[in-house]
PDB file of N, CA and C in Angstrom:
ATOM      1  N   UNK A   1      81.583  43.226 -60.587  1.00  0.00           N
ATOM      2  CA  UNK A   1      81.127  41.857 -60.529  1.00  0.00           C
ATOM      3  C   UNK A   1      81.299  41.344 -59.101  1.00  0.00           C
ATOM      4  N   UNK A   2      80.106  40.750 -58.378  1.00  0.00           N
ATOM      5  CA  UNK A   2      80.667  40.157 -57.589  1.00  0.00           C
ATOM      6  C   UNK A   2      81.008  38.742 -57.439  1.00  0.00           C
ATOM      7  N   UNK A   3      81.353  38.236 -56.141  1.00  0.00           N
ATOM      8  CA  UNK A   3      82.121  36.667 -56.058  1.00  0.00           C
ATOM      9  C   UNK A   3      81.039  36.339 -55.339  1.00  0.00           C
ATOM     10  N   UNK A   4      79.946  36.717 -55.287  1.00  0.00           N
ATOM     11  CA  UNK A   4      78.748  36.233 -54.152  1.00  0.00           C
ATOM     12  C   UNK A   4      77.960  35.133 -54.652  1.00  0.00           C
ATOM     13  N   UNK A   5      77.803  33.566 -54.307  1.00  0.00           N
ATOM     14  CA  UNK A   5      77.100  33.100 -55.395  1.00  0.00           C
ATOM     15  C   UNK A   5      76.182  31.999 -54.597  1.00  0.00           C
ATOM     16  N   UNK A   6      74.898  31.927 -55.017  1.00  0.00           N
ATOM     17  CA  UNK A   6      73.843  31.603 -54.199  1.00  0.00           C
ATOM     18  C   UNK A   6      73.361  30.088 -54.940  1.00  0.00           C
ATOM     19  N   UNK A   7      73.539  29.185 -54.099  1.00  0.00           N
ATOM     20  CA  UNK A   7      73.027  27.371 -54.036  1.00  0.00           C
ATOM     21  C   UNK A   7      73.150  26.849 -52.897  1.00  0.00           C
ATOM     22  N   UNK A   8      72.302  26.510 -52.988  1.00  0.00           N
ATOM     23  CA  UNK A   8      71.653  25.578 -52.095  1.00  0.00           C
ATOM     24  C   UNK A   8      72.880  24.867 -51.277  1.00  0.00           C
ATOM     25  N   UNK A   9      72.498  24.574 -50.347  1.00  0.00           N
ATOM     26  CA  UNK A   9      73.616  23.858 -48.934  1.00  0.00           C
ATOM     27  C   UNK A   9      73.840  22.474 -49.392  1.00  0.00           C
ATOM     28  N   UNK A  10      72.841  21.640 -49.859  1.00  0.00           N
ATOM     29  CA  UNK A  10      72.825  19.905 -50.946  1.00  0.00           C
ATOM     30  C   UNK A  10      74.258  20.284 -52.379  1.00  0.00           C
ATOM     31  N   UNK A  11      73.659  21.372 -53.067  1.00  0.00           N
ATOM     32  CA  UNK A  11      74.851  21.677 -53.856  1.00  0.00           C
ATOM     33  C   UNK A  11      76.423  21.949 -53.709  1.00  0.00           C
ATOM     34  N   UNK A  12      76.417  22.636 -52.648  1.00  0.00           N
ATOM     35  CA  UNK A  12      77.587  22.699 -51.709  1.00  0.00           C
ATOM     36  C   UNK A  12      78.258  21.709 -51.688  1.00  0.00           C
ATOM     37  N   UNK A  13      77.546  20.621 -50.877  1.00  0.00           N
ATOM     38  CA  UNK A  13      77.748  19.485 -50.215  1.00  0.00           C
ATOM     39  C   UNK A  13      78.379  18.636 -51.403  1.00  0.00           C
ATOM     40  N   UNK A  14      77.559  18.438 -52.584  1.00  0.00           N
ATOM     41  CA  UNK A  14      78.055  17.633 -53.901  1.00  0.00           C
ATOM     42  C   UNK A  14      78.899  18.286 -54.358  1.00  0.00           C
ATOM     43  N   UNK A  15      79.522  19.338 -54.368  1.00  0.00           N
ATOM     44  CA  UNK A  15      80.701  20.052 -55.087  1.00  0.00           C
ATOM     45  C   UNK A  15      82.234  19.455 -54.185  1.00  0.00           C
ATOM     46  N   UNK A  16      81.842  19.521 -52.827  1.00  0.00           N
ATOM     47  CA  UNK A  16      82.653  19.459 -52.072  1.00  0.00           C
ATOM     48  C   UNK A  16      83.217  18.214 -52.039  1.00  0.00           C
ATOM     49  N   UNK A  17      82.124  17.184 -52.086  1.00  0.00           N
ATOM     50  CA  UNK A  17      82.306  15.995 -51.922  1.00  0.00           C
ATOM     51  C   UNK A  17      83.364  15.024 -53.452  1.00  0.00           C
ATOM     52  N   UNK A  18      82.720  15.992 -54.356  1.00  0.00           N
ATOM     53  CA  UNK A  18      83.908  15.118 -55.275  1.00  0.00           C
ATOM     54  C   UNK A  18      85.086  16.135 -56.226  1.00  0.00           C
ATOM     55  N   UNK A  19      84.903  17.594 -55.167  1.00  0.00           N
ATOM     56  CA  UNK A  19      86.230  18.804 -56.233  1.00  0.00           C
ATOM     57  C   UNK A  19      87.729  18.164 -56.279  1.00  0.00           C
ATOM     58  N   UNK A  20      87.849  17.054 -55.326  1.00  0.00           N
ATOM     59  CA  UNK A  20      89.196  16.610 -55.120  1.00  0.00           C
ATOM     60  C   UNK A  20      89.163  15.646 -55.971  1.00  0.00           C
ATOM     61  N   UNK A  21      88.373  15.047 -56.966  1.00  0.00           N
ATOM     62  CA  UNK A  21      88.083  14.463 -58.062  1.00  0.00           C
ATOM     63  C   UNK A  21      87.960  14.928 -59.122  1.00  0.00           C
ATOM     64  N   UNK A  22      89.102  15.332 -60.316  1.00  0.00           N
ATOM     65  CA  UNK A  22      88.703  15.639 -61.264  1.00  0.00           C
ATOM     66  C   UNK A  22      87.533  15.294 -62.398  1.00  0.00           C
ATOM     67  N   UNK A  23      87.673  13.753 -62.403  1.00  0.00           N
ATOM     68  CA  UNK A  23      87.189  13.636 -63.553  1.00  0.00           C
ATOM     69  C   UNK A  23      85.450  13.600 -62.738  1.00  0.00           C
ATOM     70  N   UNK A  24      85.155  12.663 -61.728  1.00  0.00           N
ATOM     71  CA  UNK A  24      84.225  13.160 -61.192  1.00  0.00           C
ATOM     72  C   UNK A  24      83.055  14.101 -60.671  1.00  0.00           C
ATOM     73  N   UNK A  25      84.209  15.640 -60.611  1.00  0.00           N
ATOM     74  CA  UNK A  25      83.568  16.715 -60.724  1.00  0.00           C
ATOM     75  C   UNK A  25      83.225  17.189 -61.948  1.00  0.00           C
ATOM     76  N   UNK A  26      84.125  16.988 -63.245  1.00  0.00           N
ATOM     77  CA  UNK A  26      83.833  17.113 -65.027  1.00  0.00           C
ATOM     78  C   UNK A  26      82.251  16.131 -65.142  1.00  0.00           C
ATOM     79  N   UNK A  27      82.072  15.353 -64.569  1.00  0.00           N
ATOM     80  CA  UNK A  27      80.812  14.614 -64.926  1.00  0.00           C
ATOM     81  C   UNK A  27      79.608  14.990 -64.074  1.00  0.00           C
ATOM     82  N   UNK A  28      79.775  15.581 -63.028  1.00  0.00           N
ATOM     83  CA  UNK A  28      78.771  16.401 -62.637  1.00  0.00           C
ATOM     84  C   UNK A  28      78.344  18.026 -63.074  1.00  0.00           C
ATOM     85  N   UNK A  29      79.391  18.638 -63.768  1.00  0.00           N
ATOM     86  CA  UNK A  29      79.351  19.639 -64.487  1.00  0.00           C
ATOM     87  C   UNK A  29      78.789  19.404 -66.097  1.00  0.00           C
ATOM     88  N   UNK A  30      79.116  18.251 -66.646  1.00  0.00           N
ATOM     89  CA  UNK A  30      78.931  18.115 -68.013  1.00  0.00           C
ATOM     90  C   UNK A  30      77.195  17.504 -67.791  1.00  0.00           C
ATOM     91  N   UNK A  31      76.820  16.910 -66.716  1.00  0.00           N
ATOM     92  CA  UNK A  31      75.410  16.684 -66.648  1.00  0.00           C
ATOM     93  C   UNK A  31      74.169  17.539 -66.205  1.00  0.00           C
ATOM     94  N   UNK A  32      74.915  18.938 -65.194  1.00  0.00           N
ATOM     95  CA  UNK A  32      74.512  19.796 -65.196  1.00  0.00           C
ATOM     96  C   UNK A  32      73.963  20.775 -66.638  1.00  0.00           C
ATOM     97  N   UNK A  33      74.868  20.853 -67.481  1.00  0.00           N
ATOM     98  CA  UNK A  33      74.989  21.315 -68.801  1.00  0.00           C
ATOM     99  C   UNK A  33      73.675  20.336 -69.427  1.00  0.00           C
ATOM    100  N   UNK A  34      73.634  19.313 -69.186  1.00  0.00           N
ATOM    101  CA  UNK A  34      72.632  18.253 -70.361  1.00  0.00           C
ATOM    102  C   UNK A  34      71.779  17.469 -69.253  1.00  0.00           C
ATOM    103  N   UNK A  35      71.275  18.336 -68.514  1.00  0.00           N
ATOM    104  CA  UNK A  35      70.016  17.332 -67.354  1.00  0.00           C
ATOM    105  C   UNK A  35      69.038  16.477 -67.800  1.00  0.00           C
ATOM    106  N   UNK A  36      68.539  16.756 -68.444  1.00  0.00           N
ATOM    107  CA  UNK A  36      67.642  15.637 -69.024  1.00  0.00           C
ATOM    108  C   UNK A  36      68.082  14.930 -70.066  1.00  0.00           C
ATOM    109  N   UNK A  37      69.348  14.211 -70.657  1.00  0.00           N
ATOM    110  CA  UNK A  37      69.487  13.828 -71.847  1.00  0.00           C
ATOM    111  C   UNK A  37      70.342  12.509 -71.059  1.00  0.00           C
ATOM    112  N   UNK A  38      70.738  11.120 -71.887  1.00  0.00           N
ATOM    113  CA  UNK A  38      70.774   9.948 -71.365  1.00  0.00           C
ATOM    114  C   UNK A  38      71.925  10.047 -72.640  1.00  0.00           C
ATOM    115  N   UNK A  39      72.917   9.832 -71.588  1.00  0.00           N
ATOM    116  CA  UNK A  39      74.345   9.341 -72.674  1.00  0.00           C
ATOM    117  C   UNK A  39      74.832   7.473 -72.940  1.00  0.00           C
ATOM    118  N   UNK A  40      75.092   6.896 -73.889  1.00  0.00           N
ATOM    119  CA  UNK A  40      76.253   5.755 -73.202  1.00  0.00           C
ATOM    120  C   UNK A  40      77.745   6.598 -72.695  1.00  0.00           C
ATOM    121  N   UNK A  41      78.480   5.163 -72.242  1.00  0.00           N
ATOM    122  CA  UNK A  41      79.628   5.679 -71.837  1.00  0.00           C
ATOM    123  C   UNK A  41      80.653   5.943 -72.740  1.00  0.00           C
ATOM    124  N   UNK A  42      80.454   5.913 -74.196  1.00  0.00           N
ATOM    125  CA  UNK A  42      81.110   6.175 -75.363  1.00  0.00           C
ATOM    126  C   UNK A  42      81.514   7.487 -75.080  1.00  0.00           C
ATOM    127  N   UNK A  43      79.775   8.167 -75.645  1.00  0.00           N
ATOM    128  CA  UNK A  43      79.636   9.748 -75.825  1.00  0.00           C
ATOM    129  C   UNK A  43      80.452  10.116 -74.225  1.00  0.00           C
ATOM    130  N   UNK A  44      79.805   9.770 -73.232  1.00  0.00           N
ATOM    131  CA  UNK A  44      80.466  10.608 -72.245  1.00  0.00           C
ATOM    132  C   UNK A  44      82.404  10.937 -72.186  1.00  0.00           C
ATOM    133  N   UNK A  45      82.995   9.319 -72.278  1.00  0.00           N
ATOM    134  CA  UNK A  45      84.296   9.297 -72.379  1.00  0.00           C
ATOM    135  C   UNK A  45      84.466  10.587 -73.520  1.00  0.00           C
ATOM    136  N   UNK A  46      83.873  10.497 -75.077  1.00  0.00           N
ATOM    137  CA  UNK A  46      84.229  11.231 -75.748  1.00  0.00           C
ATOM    138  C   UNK A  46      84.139  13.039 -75.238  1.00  0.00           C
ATOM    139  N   UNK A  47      82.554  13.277 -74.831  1.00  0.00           N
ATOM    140  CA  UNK A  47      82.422  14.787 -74.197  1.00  0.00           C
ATOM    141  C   UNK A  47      83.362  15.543 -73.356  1.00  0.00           C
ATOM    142  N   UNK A  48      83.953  13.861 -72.642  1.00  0.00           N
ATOM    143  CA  UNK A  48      85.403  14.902 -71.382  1.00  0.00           C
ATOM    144  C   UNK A  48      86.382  14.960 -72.198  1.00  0.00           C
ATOM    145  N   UNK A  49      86.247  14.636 -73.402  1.00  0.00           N
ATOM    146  CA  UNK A  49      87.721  14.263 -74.278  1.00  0.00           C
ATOM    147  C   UNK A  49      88.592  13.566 -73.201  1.00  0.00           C
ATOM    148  N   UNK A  50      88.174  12.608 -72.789  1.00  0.00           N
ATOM    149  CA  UNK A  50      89.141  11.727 -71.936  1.00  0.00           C
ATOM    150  C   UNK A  50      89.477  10.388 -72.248  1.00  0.00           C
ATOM    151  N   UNK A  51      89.916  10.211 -73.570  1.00  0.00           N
ATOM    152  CA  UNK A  51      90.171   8.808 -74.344  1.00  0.00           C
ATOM    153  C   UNK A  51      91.457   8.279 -73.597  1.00  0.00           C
ATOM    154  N   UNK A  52      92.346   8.886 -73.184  1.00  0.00           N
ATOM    155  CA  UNK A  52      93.418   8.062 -72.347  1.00  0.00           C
ATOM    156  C   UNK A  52      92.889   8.050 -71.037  1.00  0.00           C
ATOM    157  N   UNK A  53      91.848   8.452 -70.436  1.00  0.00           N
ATOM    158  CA  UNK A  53      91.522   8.247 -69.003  1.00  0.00           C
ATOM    159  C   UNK A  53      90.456   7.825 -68.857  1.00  0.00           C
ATOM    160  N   UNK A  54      89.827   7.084 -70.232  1.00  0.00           N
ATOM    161  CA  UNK A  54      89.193   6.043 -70.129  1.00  0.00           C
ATOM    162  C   UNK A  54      88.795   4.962 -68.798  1.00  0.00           C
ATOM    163  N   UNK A  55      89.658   5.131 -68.620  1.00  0.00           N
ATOM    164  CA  UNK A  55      89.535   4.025 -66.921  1.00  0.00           C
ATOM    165  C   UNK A  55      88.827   4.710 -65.927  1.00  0.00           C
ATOM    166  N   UNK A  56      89.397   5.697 -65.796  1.00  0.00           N
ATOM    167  CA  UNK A  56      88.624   6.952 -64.767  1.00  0.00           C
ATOM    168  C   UNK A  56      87.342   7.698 -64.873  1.00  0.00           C
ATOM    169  N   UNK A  57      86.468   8.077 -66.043  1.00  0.00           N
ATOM    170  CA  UNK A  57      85.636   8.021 -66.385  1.00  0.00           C
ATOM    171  C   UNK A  57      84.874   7.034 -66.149  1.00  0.00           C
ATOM    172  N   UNK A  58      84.943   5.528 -66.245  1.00  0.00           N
ATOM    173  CA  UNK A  58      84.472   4.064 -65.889  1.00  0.00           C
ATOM    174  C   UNK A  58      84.120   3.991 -64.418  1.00  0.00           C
ATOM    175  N   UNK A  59      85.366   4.592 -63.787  1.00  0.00           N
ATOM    176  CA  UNK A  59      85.228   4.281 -62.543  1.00  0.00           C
ATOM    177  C   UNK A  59      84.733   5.354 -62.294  1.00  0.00           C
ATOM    178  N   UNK A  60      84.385   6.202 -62.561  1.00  0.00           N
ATOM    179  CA  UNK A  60      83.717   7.564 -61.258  1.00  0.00           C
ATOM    180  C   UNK A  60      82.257   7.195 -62.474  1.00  0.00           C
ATOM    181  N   UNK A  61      81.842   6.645 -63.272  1.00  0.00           N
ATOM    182  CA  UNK A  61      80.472   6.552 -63.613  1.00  0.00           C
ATOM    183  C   UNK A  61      80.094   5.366 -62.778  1.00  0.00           C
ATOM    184  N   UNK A  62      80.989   4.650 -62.699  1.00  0.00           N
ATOM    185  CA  UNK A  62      80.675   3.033 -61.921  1.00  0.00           C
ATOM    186  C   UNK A  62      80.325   3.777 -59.851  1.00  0.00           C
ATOM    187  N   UNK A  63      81.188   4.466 -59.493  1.00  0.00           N
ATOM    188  CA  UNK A  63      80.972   4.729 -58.140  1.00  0.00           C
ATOM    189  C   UNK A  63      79.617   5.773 -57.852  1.00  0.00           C
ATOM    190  N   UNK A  64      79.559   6.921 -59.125  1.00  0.00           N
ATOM    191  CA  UNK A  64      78.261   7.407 -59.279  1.00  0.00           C
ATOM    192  C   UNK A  64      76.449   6.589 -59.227  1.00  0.00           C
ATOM    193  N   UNK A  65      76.730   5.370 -60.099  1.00  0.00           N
ATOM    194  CA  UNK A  65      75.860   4.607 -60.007  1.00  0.00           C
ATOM    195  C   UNK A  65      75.199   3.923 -58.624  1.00  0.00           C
ATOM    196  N   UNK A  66      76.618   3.310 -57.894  1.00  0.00           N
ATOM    197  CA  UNK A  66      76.223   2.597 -56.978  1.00  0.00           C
ATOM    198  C   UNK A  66      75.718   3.753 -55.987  1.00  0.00           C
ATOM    199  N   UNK A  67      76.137   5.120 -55.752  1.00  0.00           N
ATOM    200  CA  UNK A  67      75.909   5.969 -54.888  1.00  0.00           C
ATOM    201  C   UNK A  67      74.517   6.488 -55.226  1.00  0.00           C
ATOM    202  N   UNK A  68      73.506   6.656 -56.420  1.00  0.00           N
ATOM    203  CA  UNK A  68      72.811   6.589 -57.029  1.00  0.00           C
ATOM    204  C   UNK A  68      72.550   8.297 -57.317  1.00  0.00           C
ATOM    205  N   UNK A  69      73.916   8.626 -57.597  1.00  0.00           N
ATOM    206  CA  UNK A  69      74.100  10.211 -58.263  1.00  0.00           C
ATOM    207  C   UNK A  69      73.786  10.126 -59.500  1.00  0.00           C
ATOM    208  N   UNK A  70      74.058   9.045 -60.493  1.00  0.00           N
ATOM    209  CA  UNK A  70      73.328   8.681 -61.663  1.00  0.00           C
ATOM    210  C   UNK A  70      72.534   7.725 -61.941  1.00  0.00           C
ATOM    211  N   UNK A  71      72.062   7.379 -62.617  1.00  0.00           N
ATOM    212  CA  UNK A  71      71.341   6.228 -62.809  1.00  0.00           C
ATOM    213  C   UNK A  71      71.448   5.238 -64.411  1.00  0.00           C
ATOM    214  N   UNK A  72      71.615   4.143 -64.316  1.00  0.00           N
ATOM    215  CA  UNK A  72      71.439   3.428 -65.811  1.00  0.00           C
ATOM    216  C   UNK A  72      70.102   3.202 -66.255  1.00  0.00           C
ATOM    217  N   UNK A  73      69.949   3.183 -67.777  1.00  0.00           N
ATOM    218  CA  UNK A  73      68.514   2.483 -68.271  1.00  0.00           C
ATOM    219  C   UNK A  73      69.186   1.611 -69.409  1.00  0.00           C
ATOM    220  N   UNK A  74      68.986   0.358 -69.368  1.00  0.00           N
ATOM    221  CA  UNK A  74      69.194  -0.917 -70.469  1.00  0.00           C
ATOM    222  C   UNK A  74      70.368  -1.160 -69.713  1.00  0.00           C
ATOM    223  N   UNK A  75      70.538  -2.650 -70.461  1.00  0.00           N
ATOM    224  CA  UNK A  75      71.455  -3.511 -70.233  1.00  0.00           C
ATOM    225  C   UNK A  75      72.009  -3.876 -70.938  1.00  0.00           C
ATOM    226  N   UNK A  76      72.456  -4.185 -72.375  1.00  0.00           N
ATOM    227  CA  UNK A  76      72.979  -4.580 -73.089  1.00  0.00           C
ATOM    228  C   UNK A  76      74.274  -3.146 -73.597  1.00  0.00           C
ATOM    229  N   UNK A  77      73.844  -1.614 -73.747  1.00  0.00           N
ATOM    230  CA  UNK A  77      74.390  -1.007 -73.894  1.00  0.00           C
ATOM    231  C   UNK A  77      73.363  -0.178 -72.915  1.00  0.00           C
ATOM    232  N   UNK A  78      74.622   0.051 -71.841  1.00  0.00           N
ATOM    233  CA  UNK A  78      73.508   1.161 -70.703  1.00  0.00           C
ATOM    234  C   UNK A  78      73.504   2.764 -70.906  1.00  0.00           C
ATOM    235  N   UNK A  79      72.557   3.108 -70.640  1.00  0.00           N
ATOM    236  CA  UNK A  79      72.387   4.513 -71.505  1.00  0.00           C
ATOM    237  C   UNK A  79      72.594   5.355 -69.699  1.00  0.00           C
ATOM    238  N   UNK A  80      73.389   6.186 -69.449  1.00  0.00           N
ATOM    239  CA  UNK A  80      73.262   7.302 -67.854  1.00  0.00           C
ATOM    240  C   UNK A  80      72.661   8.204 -67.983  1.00  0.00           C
ATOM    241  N   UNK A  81      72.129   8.578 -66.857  1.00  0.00           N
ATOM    242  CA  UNK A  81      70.857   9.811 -67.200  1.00  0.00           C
ATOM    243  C   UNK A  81      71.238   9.960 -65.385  1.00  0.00           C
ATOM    244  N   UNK A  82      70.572  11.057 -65.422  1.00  0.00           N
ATOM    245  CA  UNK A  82      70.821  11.781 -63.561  1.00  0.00           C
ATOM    246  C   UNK A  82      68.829  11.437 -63.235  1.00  0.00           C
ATOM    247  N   UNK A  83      68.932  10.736 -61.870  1.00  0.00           N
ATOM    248  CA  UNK A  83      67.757  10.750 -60.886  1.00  0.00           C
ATOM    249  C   UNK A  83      66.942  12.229 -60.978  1.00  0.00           C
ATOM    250  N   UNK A  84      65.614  11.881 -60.663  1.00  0.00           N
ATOM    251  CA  UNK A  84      65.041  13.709 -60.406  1.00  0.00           C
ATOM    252  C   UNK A  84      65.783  13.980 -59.494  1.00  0.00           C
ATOM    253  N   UNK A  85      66.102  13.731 -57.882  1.00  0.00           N
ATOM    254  CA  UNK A  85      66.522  14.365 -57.227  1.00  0.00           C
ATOM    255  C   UNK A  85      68.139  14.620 -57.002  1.00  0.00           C
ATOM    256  N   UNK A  86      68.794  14.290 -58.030  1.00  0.00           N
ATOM    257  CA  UNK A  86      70.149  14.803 -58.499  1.00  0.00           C
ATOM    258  C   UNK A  86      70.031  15.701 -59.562  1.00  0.00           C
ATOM    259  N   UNK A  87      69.024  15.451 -60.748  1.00  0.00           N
ATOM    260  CA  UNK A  87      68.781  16.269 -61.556  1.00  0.00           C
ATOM    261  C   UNK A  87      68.487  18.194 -61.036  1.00  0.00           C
ATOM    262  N   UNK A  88      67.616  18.183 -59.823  1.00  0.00           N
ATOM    263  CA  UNK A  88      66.791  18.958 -59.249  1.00  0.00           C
ATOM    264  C   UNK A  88      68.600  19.988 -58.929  1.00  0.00           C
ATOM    265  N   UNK A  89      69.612  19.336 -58.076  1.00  0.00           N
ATOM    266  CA  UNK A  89      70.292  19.887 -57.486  1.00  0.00           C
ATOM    267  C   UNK A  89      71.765  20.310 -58.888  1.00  0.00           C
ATOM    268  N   UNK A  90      71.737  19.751 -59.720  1.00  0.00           N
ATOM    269  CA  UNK A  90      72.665  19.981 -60.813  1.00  0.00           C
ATOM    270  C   UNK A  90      71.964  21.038 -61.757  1.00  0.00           C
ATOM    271  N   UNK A  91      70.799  21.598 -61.647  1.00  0.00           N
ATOM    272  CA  UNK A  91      70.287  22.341 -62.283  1.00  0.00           C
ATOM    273  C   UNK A  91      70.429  23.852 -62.025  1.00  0.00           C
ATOM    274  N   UNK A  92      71.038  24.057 -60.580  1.00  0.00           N
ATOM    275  CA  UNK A  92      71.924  24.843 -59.819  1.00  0.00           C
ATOM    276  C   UNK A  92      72.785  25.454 -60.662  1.00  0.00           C
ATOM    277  N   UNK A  93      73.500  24.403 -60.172  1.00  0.00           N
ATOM    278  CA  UNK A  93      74.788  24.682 -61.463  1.00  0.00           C
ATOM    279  C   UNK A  93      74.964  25.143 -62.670  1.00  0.00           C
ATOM    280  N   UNK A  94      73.722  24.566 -63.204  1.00  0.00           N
ATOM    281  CA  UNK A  94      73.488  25.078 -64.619  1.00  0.00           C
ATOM    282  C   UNK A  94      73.105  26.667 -64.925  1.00  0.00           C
ATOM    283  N   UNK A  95      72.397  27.328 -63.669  1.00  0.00           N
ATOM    284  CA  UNK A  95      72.464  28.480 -63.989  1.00  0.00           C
ATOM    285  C   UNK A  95      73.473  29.604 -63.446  1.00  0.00           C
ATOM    286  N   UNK A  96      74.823  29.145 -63.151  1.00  0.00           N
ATOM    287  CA  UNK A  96      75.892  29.810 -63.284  1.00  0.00           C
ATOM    288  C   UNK A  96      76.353  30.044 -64.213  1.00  0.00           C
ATOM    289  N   UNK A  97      76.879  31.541 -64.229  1.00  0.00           N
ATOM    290  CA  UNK A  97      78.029  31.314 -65.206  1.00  0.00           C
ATOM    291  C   UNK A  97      79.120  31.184 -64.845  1.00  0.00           C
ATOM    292  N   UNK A  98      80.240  30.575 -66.084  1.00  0.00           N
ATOM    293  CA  UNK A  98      81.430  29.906 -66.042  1.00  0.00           C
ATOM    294  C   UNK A  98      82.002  30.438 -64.660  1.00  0.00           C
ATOM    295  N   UNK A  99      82.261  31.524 -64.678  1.00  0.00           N
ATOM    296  CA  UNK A  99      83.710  32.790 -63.208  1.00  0.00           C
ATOM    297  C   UNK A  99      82.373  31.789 -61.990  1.00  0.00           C
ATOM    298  N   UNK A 100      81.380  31.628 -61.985  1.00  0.00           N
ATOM    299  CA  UNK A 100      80.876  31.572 -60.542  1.00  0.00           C
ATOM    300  C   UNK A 100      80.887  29.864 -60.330  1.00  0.00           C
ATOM    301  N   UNK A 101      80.807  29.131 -61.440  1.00  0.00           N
ATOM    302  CA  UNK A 101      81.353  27.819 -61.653  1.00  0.00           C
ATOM    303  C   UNK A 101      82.742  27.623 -60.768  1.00  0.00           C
ATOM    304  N   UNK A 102      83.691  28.122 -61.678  1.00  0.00           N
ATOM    305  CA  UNK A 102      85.147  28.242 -60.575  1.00  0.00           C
ATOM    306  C   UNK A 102      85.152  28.781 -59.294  1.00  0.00           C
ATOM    307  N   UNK A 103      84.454  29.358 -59.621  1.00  0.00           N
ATOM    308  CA  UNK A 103      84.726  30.061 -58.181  1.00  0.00           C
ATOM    309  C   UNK A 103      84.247  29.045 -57.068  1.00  0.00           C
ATOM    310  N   UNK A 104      83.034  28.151 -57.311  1.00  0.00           N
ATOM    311  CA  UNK A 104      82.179  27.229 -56.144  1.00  0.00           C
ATOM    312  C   UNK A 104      83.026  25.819 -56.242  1.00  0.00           C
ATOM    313  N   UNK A 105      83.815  25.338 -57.439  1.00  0.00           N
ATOM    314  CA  UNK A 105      84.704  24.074 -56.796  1.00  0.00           C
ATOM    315  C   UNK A 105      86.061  24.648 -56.561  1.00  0.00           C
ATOM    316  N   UNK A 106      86.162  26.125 -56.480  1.00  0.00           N
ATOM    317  CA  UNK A 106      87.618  25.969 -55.469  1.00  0.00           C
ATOM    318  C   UNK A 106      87.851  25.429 -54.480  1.00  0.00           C
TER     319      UNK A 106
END
C-alpha cells in the first residue's frame, strides 16, 4: 500500500486550514461524505454525535457560513448545504479511503 495521495493544492489548503480544529475538520469530512444533501443543525449536531459540544458545532457552522465554506437556505429553520465551488473541492475527499483520509489531516 502506498502513503502517496493525490488532491488538489485548494484541498490541501482547506485541510490545513482547519486540522487544528476538530470539530471543524469533522464537518468538512461529514459533508464530503453527503455533498449534495442539505442538513439543519439538529441532524448535523446529531451526525458528529456531538450533543455536549453543541456550542462548537454552532460555532464552526456559524464561522463556515460567514467564510462562505457553507451556505444556508431558509430562515425560520436553516437548512446547510456546501456552495458548488466547495462542493467541487470536498468531493476530493470523498474519494479517499479512510488510511488516506488520516493520513492528509495529519
Amino acid at each position: 500500500m502506498t502513503n502517496e495521495i493525490s488532491v488538489s493544492e485548494e484541498v490541501c489548503n482547506l485541510i490545513k486550514e482547519y486540522k487544528n480544529d476538530y470539530c471543524s475538520l469533522q464537518l468538512i469530512l461529514f459533508f464530503a461524505d453527503h455533498p449534495y444533501m442539505q442538513f439543519d443543525e439538529l441532524a448535523i449536531i446529531h451526525a458528529l454525535n456531538r450533543d455536549n459540544g453543541k456550542s462548537y458545532v454552532q460555532r464552526a457552522l456559524s464561522n463556515f457560513v460567514e467564510k462562505g465554506v457553507i451556505k444556508t437556505i431558509g430562515s425560520s429553520v436553516p437548512l446547510y448545504s456546501l456552495p458548488e465551488n466547495v462542493r467541487r473541492l470536498v468531493s476530493e475527499l470523498a474519494r479517499l479511503d479512510p488510511h488516506q483520509r488520516q493520513l492528509l489531516v495529519r
